[in-house]
N, C-alpha and C. Protein backbone atom coordinates (compact mmCIF):
# COMPACT_ATOMS: atom_id res chain seq x y z
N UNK A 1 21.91 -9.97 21.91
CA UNK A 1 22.82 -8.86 21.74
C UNK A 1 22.57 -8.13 20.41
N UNK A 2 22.09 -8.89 19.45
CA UNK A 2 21.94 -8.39 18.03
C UNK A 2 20.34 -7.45 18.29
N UNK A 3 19.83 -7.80 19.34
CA UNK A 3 18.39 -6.67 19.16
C UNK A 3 18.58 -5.81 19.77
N UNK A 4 19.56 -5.77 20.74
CA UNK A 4 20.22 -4.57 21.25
C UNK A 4 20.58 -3.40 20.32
N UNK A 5 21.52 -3.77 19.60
CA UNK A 5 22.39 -3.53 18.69
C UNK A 5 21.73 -2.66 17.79
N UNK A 6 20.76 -3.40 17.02
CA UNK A 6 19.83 -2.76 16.45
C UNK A 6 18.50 -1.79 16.80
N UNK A 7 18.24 -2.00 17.78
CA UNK A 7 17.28 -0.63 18.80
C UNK A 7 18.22 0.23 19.07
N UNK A 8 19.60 0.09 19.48
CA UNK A 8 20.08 1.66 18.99
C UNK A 8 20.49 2.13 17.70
N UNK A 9 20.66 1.52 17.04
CA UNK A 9 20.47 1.82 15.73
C UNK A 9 19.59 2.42 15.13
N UNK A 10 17.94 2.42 15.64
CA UNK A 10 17.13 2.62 15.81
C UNK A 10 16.96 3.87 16.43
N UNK A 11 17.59 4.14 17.67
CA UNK A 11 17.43 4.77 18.23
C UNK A 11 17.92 6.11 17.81
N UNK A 12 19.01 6.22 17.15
CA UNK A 12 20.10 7.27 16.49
C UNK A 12 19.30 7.57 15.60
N UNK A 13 18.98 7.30 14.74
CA UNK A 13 18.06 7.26 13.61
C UNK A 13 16.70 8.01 13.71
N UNK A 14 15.75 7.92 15.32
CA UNK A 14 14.91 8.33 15.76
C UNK A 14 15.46 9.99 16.16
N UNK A 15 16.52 9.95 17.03
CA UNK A 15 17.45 10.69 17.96
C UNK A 15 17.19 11.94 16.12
N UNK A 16 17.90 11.42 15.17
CA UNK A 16 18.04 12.28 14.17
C UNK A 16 17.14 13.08 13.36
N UNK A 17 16.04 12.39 12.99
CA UNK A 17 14.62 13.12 12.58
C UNK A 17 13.94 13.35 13.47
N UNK A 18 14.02 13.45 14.83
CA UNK A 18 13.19 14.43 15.85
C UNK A 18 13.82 15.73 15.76
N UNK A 19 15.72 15.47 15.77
CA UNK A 19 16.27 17.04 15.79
C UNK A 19 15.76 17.45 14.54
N UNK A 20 16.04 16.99 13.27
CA UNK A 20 16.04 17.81 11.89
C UNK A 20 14.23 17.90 12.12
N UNK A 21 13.31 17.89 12.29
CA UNK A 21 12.34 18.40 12.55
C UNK A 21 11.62 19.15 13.31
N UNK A 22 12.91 19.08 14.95
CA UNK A 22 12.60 20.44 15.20
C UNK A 22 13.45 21.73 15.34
N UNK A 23 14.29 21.43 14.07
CA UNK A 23 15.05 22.41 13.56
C UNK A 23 14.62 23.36 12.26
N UNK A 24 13.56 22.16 11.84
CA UNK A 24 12.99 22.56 10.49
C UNK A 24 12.03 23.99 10.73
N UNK A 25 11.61 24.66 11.67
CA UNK A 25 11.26 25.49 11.65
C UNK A 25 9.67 25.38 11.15
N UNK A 26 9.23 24.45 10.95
CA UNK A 26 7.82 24.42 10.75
C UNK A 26 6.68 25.11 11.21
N UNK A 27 5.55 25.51 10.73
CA UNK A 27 4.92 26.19 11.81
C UNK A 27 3.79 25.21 12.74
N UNK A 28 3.70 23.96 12.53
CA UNK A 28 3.33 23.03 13.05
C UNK A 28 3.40 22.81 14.46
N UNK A 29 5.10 23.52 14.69
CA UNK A 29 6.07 23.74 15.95
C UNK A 29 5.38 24.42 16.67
N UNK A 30 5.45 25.57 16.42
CA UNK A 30 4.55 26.53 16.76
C UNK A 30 3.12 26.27 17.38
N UNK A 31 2.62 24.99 17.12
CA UNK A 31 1.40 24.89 17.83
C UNK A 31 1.24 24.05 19.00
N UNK A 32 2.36 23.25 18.91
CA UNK A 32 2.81 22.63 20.10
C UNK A 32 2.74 23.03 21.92
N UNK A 33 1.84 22.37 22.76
CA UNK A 33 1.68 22.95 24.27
C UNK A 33 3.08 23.72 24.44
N UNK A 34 2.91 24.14 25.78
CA UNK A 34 4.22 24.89 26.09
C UNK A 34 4.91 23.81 26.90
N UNK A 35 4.42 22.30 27.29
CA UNK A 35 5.80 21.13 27.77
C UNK A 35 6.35 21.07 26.46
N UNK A 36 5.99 21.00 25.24
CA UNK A 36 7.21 20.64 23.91
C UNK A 36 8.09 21.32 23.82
N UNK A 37 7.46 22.66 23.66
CA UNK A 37 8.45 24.01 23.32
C UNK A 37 9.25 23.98 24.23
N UNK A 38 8.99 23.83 25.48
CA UNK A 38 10.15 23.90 26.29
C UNK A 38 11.53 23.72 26.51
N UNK A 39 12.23 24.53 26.99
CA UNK A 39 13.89 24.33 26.86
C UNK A 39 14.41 23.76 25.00
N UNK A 40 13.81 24.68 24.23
CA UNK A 40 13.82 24.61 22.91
C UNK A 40 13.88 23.50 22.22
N UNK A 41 12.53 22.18 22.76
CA UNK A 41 12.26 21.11 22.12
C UNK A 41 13.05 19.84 23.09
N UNK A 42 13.95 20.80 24.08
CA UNK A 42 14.61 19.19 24.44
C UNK A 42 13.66 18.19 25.33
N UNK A 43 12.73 18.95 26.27
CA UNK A 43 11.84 17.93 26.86
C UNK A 43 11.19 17.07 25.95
N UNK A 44 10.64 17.14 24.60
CA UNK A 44 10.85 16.29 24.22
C UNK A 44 11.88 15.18 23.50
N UNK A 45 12.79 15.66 23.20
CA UNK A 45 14.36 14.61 23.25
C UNK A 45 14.19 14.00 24.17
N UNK A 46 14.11 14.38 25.55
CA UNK A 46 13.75 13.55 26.95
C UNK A 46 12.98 12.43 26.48
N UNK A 47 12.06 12.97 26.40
CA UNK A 47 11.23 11.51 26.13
C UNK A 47 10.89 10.07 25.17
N UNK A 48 11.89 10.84 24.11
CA UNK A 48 12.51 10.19 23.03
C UNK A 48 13.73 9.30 23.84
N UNK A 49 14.11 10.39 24.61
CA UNK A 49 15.50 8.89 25.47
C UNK A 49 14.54 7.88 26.23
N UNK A 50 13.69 8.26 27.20
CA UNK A 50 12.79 7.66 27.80
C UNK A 50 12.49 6.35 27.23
N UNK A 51 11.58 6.72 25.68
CA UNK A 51 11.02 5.25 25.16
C UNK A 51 12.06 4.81 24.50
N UNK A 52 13.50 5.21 24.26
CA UNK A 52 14.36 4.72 23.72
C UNK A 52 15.20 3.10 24.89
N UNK A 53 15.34 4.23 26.22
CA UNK A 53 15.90 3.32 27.17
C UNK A 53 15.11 2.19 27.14
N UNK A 54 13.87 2.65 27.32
CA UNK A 54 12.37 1.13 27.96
C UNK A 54 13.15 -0.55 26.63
N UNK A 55 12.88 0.50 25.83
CA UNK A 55 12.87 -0.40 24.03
C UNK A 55 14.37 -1.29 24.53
N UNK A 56 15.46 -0.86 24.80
CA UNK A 56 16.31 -1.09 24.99
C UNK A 56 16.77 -2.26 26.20
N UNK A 57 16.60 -1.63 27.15
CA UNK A 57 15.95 -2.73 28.70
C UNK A 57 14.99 -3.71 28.33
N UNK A 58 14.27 -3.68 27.37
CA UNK A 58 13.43 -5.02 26.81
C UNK A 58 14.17 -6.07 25.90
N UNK A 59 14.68 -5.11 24.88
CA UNK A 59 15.54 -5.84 24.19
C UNK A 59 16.58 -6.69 24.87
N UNK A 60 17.61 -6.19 25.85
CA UNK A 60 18.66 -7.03 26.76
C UNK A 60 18.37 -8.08 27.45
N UNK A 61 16.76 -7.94 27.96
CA UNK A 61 16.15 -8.83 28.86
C UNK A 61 15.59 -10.25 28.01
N UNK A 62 15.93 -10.09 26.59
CA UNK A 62 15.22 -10.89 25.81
C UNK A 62 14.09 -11.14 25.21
N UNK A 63 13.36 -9.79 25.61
CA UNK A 63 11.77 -9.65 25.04
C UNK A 63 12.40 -8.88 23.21
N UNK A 64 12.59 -9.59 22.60
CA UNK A 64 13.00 -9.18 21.42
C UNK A 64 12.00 -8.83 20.30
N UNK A 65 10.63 -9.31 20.64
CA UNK A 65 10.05 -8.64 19.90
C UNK A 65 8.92 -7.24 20.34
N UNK A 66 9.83 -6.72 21.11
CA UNK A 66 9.99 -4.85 21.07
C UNK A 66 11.26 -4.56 20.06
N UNK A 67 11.72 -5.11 19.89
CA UNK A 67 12.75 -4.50 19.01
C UNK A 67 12.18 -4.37 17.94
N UNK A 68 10.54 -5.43 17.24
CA UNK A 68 9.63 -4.76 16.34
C UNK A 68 9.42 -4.07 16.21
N UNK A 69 8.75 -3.85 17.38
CA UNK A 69 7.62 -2.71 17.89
C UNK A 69 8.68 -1.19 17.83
N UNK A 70 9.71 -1.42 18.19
CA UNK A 70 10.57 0.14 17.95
C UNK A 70 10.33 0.02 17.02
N UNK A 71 11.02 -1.02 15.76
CA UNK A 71 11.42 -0.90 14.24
C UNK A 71 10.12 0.18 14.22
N UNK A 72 8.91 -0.75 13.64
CA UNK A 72 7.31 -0.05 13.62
C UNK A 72 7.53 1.70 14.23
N UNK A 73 8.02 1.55 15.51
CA UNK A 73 7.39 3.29 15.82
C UNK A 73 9.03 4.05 14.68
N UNK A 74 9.48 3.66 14.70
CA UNK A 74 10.69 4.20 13.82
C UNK A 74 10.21 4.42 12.67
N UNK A 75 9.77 3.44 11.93
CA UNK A 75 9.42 3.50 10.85
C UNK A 75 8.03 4.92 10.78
N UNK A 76 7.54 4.62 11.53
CA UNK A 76 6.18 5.73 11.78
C UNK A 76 6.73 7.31 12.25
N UNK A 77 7.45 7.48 12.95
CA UNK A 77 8.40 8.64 13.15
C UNK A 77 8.90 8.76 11.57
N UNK A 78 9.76 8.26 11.04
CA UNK A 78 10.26 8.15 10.01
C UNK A 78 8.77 8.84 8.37
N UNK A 79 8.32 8.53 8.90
CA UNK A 79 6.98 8.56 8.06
C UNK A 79 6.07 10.13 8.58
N UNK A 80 6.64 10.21 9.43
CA UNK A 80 5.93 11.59 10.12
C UNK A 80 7.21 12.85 9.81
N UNK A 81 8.38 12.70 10.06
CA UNK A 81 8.96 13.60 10.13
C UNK A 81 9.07 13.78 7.85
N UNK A 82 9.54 12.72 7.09
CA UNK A 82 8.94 13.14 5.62
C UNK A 82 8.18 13.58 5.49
N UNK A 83 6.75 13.46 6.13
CA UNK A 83 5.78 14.75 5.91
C UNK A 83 6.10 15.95 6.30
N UNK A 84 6.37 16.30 7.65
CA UNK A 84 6.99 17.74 8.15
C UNK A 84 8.17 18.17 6.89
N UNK A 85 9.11 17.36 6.89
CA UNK A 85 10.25 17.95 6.20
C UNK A 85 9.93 18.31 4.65
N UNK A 86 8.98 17.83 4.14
CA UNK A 86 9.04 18.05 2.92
C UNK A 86 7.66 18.62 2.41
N UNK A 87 6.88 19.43 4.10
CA UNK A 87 5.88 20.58 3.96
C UNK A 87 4.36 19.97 3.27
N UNK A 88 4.36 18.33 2.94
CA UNK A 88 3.03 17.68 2.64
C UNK A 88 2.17 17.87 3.47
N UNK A 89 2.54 18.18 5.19
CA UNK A 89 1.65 18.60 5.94
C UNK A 89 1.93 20.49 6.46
């Protein structure tokens, strides 16, 4: 229950620097296929719920170490959107 718990925790966290980055107006955005851009970034939110649910359904089932493997892509999202936000890339 506790890796549950924490992959959405995870997940909110993910959920939050995808919006503030593609709110940030970057022109990075801008180069993105036309499935990203679409419906103003939410298809990808979609798919952010997508690997959010999987992470989640693993975690309940007791495969708890995906709840790493989120931490890791969190942390790497996390590490990608500080570059966007603060224009290093």
């Amino acid at each position: 229950m506790v890796a549950v718990l924490i992959v959405f925790a995870l997940g909110v966290a993910n959920f939050a620097l995808h919006k503030a980055v593609l709110e940030s107006g970057h022109p990075m955005l801008r180069q993105m296929p036309w499935f990203g851009r679409g419906m103003g970034g939410r298809a990808t939110l979609a798919v952010e719920f997508i690997v959010l649910l999987g992470a989640l359904l693993l975690a309940a089932s007791g495969f708890t170490g995906w709840g790493r493997v989120y931490a890791g892509y969190t942390a790497m999202n996390g590490f990608g959107a500080w570059l966007v936000l603060t224009h290093r890339i």
